[in-house]
PDB file of N, CA and C in Angstrom:
ATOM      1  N   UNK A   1      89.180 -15.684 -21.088  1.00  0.00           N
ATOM      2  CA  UNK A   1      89.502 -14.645 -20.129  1.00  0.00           C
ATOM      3  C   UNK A   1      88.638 -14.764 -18.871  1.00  0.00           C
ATOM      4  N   UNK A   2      87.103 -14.801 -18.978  1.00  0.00           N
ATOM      5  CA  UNK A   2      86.708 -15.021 -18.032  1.00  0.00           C
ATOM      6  C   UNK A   2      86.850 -16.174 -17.228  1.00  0.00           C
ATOM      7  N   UNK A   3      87.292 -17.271 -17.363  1.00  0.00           N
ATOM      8  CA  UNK A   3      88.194 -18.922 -16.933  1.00  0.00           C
ATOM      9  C   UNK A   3      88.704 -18.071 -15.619  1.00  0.00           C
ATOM     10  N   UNK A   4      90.196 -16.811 -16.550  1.00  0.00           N
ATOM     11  CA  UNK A   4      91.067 -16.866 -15.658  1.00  0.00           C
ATOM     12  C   UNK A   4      90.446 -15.999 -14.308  1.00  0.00           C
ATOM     13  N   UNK A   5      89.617 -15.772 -14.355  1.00  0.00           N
ATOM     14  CA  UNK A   5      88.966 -14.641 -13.647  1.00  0.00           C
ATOM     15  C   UNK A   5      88.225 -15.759 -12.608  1.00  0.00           C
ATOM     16  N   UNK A   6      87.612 -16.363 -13.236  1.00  0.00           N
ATOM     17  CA  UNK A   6      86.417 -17.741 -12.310  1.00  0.00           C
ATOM     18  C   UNK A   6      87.966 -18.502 -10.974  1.00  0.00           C
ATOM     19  N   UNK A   7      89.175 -18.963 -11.622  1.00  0.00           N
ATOM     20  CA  UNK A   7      90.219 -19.199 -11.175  1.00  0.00           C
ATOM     21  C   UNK A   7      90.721 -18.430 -10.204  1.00  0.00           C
ATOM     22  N   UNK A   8      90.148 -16.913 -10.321  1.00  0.00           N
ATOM     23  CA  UNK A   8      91.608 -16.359  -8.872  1.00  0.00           C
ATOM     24  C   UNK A   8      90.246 -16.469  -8.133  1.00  0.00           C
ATOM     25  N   UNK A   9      88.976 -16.219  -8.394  1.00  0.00           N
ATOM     26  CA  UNK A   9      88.433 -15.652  -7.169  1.00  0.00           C
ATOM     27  C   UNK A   9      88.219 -16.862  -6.741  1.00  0.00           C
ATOM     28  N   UNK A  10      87.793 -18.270  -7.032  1.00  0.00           N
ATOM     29  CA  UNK A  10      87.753 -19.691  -6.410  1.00  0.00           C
ATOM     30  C   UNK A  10      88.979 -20.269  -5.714  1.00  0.00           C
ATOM     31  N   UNK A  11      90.507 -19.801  -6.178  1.00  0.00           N
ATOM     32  CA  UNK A  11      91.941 -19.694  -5.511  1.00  0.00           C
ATOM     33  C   UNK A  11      91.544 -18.983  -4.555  1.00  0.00           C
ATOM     34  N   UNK A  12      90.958 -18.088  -4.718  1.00  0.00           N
ATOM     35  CA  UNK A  12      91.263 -16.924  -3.369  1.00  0.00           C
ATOM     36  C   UNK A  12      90.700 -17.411  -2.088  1.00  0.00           C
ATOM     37  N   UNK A  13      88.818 -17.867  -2.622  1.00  0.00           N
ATOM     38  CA  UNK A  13      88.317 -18.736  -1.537  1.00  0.00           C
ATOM     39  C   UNK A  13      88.991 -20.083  -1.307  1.00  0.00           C
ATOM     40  N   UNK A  14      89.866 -20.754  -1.643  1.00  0.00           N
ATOM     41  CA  UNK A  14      90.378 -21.947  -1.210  1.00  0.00           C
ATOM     42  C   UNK A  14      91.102 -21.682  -0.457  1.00  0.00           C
ATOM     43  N   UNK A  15      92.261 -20.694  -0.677  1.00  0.00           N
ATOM     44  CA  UNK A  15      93.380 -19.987   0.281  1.00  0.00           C
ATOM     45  C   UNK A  15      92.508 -19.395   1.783  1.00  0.00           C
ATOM     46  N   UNK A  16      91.420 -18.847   2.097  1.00  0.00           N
ATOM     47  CA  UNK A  16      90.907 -18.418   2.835  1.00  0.00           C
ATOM     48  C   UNK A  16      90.628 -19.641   3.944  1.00  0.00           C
ATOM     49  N   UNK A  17      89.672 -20.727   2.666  1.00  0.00           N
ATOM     50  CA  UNK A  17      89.523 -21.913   3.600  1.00  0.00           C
ATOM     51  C   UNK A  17      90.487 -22.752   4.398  1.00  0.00           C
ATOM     52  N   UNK A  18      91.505 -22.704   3.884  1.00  0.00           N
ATOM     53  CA  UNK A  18      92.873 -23.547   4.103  1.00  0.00           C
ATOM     54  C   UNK A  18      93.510 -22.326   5.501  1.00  0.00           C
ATOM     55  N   UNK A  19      93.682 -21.468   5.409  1.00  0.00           N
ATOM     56  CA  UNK A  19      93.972 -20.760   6.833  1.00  0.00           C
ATOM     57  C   UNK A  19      93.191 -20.735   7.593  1.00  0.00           C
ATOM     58  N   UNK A  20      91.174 -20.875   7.206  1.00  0.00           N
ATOM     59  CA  UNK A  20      90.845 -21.191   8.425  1.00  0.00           C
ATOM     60  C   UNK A  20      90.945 -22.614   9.213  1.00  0.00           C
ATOM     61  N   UNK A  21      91.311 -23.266   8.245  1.00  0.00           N
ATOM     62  CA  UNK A  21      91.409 -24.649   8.979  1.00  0.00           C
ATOM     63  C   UNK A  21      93.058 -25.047   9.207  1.00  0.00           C
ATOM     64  N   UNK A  22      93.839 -23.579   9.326  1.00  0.00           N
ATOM     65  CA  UNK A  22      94.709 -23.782   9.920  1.00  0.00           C
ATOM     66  C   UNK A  22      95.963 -24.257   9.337  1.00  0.00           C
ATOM     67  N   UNK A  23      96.191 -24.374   7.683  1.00  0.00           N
ATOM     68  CA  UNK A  23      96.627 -24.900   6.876  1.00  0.00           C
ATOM     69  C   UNK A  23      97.670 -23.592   6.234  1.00  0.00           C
ATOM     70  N   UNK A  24      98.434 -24.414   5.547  1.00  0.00           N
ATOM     71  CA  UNK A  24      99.241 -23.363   4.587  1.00  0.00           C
ATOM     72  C   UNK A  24      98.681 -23.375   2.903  1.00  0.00           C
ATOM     73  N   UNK A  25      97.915 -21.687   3.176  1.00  0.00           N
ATOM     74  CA  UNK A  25      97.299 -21.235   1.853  1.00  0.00           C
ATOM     75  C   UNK A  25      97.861 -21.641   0.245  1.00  0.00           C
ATOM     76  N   UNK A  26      99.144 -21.331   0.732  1.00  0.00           N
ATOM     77  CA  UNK A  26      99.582 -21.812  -1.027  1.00  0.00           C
ATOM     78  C   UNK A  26      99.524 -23.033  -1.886  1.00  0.00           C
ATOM     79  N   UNK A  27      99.955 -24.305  -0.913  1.00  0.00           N
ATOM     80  CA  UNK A  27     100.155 -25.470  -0.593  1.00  0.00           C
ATOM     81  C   UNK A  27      98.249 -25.484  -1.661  1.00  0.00           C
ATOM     82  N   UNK A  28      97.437 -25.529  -1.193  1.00  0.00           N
ATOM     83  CA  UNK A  28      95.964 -25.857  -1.165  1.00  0.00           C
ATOM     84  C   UNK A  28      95.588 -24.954  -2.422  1.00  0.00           C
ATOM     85  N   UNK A  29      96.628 -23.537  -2.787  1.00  0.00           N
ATOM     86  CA  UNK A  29      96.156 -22.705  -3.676  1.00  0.00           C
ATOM     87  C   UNK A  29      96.890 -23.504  -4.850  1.00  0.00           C
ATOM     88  N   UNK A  30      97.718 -24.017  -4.945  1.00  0.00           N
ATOM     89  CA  UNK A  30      98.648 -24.814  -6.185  1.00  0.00           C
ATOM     90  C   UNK A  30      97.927 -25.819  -6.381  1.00  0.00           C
ATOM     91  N   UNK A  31      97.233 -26.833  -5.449  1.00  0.00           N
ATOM     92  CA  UNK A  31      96.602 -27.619  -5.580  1.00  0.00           C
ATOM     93  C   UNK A  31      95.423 -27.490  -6.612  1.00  0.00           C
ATOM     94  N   UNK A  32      94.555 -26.219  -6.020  1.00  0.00           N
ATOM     95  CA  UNK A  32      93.813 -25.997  -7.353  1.00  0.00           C
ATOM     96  C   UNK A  32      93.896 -25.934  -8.574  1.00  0.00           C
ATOM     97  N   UNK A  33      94.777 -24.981  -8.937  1.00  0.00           N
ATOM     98  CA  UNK A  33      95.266 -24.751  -9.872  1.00  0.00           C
ATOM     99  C   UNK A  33      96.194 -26.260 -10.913  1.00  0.00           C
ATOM    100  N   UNK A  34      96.314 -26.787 -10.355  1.00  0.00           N
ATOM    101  CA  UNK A  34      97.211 -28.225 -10.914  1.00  0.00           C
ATOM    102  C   UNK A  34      95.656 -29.212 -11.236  1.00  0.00           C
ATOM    103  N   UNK A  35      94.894 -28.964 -10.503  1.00  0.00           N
ATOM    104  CA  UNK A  35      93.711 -29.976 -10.447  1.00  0.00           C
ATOM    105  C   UNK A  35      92.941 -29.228 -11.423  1.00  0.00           C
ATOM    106  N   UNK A  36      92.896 -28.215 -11.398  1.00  0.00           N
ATOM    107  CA  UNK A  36      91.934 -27.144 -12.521  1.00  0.00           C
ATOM    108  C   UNK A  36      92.258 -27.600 -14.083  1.00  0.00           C
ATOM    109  N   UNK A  37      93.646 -27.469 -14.145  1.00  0.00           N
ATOM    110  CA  UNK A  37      94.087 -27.495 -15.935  1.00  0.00           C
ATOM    111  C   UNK A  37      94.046 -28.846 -15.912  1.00  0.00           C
ATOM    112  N   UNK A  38      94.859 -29.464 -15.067  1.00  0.00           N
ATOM    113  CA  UNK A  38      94.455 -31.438 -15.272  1.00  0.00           C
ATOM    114  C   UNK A  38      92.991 -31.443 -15.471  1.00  0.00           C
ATOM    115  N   UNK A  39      92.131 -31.520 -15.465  1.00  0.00           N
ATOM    116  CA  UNK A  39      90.785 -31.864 -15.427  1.00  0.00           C
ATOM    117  C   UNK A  39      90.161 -31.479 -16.118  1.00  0.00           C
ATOM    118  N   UNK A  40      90.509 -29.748 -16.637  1.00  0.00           N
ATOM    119  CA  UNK A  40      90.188 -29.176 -17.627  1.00  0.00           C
ATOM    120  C   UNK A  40      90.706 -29.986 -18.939  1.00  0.00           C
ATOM    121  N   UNK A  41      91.275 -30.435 -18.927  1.00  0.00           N
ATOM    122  CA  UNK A  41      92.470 -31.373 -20.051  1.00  0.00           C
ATOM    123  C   UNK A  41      91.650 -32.767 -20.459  1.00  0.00           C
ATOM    124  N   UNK A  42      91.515 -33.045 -19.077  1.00  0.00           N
ATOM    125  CA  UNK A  42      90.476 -34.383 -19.307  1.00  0.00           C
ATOM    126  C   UNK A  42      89.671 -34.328 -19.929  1.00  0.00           C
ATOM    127  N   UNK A  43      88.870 -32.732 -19.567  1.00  0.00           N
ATOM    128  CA  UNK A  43      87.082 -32.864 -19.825  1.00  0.00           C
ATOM    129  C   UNK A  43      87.319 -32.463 -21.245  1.00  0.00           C
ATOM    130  N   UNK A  44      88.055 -32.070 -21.897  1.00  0.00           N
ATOM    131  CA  UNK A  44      88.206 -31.833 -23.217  1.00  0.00           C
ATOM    132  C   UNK A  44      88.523 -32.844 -24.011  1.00  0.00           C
ATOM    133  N   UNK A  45      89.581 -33.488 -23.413  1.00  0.00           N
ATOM    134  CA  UNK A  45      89.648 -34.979 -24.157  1.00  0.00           C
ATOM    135  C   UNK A  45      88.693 -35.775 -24.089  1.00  0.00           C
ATOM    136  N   UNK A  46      87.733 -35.763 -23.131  1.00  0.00           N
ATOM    137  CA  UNK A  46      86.610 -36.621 -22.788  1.00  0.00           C
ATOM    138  C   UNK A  46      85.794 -36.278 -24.045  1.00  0.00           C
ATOM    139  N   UNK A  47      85.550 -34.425 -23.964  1.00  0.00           N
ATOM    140  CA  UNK A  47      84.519 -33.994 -25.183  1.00  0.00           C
ATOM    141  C   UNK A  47      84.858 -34.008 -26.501  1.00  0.00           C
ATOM    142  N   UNK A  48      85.968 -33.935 -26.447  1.00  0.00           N
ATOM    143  CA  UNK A  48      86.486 -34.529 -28.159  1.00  0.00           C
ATOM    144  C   UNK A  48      85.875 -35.831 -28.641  1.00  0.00           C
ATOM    145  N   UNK A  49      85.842 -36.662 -27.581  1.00  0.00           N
ATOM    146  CA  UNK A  49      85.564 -38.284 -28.019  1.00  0.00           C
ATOM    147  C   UNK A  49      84.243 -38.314 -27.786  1.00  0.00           C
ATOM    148  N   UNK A  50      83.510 -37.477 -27.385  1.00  0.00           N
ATOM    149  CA  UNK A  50      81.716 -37.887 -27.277  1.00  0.00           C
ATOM    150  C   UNK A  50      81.491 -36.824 -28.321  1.00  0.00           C
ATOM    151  N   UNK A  51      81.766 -35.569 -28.507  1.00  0.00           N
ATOM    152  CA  UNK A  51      81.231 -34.986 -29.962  1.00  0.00           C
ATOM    153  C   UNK A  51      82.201 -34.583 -30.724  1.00  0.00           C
ATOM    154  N   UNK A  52      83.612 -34.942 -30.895  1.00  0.00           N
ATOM    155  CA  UNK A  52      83.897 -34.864 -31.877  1.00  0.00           C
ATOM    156  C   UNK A  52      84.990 -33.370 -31.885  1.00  0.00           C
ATOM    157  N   UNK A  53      85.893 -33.131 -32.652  1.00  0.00           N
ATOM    158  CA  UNK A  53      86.461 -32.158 -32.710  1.00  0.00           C
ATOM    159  C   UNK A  53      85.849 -30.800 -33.295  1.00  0.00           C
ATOM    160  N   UNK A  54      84.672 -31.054 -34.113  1.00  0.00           N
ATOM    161  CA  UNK A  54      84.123 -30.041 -34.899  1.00  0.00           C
ATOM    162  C   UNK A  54      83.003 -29.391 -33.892  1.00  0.00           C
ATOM    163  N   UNK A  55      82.699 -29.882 -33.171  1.00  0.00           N
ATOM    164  CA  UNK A  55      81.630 -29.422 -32.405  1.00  0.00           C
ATOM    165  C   UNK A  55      82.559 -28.489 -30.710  1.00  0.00           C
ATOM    166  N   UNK A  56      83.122 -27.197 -30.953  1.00  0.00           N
ATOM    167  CA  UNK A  56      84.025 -26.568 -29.947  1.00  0.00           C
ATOM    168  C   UNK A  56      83.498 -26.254 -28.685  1.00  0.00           C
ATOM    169  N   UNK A  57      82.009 -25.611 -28.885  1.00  0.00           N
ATOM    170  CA  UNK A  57      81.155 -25.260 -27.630  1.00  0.00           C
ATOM    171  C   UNK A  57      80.862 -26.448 -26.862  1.00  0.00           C
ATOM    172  N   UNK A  58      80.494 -27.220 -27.627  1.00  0.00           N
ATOM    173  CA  UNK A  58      80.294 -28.688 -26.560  1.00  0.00           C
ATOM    174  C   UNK A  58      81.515 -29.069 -25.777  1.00  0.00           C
ATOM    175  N   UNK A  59      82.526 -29.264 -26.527  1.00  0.00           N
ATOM    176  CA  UNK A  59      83.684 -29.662 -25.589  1.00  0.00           C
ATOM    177  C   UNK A  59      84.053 -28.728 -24.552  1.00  0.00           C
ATOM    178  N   UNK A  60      84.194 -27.250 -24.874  1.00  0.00           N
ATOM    179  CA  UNK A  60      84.516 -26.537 -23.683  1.00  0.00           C
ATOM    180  C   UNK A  60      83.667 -26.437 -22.564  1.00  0.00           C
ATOM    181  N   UNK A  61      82.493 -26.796 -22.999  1.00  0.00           N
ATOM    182  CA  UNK A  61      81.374 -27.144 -21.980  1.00  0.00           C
ATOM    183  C   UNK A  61      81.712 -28.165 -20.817  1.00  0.00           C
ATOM    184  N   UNK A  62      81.959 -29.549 -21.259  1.00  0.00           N
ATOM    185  CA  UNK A  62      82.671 -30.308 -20.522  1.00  0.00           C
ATOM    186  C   UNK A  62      83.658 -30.068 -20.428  1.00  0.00           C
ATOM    187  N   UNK A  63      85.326 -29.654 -20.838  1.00  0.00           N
ATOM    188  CA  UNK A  63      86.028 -29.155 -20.105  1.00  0.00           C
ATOM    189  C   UNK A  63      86.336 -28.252 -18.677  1.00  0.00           C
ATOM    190  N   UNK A  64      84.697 -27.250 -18.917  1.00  0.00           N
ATOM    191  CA  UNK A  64      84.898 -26.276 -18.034  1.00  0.00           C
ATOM    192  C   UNK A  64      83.894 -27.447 -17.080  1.00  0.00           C
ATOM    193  N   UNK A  65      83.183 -27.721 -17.280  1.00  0.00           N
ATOM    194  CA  UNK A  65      82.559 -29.002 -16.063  1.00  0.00           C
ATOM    195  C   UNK A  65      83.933 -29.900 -15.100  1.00  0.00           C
ATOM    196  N   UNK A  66      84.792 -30.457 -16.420  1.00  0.00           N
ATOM    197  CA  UNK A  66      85.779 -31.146 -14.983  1.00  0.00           C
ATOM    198  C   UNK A  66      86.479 -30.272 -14.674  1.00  0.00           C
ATOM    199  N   UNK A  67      86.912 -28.917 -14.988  1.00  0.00           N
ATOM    200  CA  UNK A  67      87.712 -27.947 -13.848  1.00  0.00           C
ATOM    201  C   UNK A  67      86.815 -27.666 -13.050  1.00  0.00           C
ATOM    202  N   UNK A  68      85.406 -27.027 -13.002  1.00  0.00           N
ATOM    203  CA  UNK A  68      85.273 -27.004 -11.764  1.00  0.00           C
ATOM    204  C   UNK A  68      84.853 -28.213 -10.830  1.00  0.00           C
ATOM    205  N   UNK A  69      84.402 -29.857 -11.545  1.00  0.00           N
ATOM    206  CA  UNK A  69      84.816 -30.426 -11.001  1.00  0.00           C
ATOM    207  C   UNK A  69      85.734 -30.538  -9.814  1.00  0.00           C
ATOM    208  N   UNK A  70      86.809 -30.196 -10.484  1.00  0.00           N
ATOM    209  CA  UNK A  70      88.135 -30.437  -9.730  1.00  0.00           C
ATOM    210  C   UNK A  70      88.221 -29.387  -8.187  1.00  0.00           C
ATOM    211  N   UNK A  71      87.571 -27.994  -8.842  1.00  0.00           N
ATOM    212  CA  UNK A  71      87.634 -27.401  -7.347  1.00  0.00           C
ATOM    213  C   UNK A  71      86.404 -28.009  -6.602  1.00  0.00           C
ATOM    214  N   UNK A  72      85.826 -28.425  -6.791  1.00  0.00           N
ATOM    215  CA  UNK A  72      84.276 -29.360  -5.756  1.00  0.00           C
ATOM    216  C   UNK A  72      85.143 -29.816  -4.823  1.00  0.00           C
ATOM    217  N   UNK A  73      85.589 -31.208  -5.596  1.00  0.00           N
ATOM    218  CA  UNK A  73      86.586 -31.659  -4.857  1.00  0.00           C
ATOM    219  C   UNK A  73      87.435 -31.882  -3.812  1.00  0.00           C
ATOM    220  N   UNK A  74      88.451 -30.579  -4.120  1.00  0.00           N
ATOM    221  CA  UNK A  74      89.217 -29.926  -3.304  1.00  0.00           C
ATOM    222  C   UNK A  74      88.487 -29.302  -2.328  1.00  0.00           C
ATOM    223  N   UNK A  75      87.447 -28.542  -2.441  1.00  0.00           N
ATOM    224  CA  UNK A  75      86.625 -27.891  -1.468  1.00  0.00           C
ATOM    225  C   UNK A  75      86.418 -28.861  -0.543  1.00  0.00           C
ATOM    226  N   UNK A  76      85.589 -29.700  -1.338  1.00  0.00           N
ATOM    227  CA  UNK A  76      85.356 -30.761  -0.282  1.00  0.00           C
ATOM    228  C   UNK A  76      86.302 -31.378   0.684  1.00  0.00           C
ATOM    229  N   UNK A  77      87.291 -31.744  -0.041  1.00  0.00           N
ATOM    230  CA  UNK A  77      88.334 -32.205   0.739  1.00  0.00           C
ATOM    231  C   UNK A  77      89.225 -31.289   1.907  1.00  0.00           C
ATOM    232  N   UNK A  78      88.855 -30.060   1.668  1.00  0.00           N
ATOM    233  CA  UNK A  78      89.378 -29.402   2.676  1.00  0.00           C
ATOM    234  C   UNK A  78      88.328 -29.143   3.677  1.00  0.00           C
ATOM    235  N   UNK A  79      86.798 -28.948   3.229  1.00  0.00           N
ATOM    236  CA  UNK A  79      86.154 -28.872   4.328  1.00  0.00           C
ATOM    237  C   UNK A  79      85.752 -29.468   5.185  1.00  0.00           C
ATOM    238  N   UNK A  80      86.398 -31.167   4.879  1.00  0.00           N
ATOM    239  CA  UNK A  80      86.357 -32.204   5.527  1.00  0.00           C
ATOM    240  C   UNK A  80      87.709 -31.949   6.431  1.00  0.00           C
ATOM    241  N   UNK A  81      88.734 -31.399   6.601  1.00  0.00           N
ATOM    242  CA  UNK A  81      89.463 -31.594   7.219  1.00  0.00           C
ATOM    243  C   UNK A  81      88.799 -30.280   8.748  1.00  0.00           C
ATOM    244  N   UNK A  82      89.523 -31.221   9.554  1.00  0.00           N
ATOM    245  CA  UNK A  82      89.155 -30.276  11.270  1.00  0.00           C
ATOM    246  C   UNK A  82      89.788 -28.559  10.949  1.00  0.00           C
ATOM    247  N   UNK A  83      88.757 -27.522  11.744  1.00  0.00           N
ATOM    248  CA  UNK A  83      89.095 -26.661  12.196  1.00  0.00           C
ATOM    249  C   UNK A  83      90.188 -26.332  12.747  1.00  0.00           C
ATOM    250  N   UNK A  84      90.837 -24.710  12.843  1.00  0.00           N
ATOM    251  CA  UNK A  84      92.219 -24.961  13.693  1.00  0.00           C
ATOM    252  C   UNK A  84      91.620 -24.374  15.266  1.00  0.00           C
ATOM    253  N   UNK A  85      91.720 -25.135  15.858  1.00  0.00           N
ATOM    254  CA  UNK A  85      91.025 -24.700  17.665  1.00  0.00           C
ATOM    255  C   UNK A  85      91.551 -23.823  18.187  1.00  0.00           C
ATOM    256  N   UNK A  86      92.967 -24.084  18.187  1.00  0.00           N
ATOM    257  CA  UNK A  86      93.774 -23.220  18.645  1.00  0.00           C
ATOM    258  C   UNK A  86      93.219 -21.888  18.493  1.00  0.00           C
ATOM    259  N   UNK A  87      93.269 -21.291  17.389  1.00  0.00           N
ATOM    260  CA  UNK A  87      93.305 -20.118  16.656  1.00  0.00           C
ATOM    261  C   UNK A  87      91.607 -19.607  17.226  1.00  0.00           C
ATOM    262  N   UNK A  88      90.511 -20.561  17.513  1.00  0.00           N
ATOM    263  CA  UNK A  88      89.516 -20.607  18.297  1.00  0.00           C
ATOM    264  C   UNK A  88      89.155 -20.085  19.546  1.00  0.00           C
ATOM    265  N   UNK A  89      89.938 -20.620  20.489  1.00  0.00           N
ATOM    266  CA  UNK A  89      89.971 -20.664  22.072  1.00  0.00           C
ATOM    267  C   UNK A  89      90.538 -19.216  22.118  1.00  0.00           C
ATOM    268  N   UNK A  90      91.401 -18.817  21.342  1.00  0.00           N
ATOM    269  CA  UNK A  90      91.873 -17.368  21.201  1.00  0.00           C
ATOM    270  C   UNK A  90      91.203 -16.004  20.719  1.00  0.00           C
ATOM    271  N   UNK A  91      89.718 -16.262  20.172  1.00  0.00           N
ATOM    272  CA  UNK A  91      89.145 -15.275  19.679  1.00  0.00           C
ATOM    273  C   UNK A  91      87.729 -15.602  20.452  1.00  0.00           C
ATOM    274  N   UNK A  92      87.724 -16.267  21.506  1.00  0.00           N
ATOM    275  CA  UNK A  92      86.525 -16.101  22.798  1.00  0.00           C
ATOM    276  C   UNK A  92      86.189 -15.044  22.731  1.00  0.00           C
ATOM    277  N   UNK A  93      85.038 -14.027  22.649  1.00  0.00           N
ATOM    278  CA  UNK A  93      84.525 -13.242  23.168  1.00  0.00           C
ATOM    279  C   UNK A  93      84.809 -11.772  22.669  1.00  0.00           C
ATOM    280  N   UNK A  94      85.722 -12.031  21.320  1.00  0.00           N
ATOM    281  CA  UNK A  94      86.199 -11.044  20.444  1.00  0.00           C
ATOM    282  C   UNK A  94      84.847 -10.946  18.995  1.00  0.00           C
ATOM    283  N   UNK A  95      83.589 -11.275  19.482  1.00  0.00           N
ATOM    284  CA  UNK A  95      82.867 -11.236  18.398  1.00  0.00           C
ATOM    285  C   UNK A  95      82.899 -11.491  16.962  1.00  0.00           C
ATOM    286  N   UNK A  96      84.408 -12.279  16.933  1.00  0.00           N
ATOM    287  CA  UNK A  96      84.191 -13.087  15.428  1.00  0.00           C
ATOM    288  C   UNK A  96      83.145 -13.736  14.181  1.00  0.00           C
TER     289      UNK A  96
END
């Protein structure tokens, strides 16, 4: 339960980031979410094969490591992309 909870509010900041850089929020919010359970998937299959199926806390440990992996990532990759200027030159002197 708490996963799904860690998930909207890290969606929510991705969607935020993605309109400030001028982007379409959903587009970048699906992205997470597709990269979250993929990775989450991995890191579990990964932890199955280093400790084993009997050992549950360990694996969800690394599971929950490559989901948020996965939003690093994405963060990164969006905060590498340019600002929107436009949307810039327009809030001159409006104390943003």
């Amino acid at each position: 339960m708490i996963e799904i909870i860690i998930l909207i509010f890290l969606t929510k900041n991705i969607g935020a980031l993605a309109v400030s850089k001028g982007l379409p929020s959903r587009k970048w919010k699906i992205r997470l979410i597709l990269g979250w359970i993929a990775c989450e998937l991995l890191g579990a299959m990964i932890g199955v094969m280093i400790f084993g199926p009997d050992n549950l806390f360990s694996v969800m440990l690394i599971a929950i490591s490559g989901a948020l992996g996965a939003y690093f990532i994405i963060k990164n990759h969006l905060t590498g992309l340019p600002d929107d200027v436009e949307n810039d030159i327009e809030n001159i002197g409006r104390g943003k």
